[in-house]
C-alpha atoms as a PDB file:
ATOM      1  CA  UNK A   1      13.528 189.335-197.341  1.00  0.00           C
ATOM      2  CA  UNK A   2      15.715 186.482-196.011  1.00  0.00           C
ATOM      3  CA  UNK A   3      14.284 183.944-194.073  1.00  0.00           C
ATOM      4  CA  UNK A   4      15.565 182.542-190.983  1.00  0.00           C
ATOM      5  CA  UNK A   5      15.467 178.971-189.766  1.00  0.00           C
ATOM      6  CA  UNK A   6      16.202 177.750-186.551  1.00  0.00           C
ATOM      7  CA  UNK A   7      15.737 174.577-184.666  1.00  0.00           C
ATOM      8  CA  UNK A   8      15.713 173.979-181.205  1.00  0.00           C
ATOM      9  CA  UNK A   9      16.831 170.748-179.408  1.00  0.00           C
ATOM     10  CA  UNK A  10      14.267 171.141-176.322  1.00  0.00           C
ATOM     11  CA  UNK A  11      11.121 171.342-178.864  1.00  0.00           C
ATOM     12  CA  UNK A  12       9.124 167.766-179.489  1.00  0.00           C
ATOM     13  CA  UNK A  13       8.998 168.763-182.963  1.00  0.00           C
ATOM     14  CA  UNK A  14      12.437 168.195-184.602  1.00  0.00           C
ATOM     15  CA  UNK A  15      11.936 170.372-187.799  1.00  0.00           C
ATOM     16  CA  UNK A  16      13.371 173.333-188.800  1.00  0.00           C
ATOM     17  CA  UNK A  17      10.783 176.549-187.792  1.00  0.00           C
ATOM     18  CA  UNK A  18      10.790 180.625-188.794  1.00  0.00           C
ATOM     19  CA  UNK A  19       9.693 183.098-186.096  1.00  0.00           C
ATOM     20  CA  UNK A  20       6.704 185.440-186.554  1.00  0.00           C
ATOM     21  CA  UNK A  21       5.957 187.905-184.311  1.00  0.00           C
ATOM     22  CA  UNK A  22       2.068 189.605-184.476  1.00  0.00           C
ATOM     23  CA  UNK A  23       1.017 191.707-181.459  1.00  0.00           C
ATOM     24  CA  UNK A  24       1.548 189.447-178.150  1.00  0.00           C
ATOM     25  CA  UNK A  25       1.770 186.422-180.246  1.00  0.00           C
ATOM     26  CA  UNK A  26       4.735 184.412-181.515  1.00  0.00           C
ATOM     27  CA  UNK A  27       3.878 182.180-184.207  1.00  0.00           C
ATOM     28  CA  UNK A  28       6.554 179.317-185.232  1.00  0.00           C
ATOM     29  CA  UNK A  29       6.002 178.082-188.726  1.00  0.00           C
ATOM     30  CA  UNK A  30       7.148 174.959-189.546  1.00  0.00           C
ATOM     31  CA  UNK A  31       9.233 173.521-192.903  1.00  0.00           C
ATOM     32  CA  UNK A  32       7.407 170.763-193.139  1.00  0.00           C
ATOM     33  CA  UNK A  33       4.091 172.341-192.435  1.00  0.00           C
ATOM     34  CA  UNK A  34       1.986 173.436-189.970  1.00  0.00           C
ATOM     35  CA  UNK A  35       2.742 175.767-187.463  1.00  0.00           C
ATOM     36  CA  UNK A  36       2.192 176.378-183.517  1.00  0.00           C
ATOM     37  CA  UNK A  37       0.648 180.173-181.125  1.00  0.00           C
ATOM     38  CA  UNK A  38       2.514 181.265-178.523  1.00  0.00           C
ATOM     39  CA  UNK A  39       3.313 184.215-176.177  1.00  0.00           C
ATOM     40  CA  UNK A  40       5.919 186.414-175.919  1.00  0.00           C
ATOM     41  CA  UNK A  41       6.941 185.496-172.518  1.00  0.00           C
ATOM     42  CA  UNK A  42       7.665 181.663-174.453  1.00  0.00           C
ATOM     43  CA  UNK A  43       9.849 183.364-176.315  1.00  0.00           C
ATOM     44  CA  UNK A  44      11.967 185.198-174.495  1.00  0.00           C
ATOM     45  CA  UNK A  45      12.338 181.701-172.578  1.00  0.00           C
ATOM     46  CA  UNK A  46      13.587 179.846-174.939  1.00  0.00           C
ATOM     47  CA  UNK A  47      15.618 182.022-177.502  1.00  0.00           C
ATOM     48  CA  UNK A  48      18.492 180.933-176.016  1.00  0.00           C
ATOM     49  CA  UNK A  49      17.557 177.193-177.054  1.00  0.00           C
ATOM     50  CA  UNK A  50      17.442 178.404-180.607  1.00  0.00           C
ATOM     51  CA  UNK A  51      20.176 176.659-183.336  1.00  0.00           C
ATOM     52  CA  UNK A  52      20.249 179.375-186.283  1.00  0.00           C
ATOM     53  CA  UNK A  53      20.599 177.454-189.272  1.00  0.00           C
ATOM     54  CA  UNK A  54      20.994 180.025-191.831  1.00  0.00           C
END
């Protein structure tokens, strides 16, 4: 499976992040460690922010 990495400029946290989607949740987990929850509705927000970085 090929991971994804994205980064988005509007995010506090400057590192690079992969997308997990479980049920109603959206998980972003972080290069450097660490990760942060969020909804769906987030998501759909702020895909459009998202820099794919291969």
């Amino acid at each position: 499976m090929k991971q994804k990495w994205y980064c988005c400029p509007t995010m506090k946290l400057k590192d690079r992040f992969m997308v997990l989607i479980m049920g109603q949740d959206v998980f972003l987990l972080f290069r450097k460690g660490g990760s942060l929850r969020k909804s769906r509705d987030w998501l759909a927000r702020e895909k459009a922010n998202f820099i794919p970085l291969g």
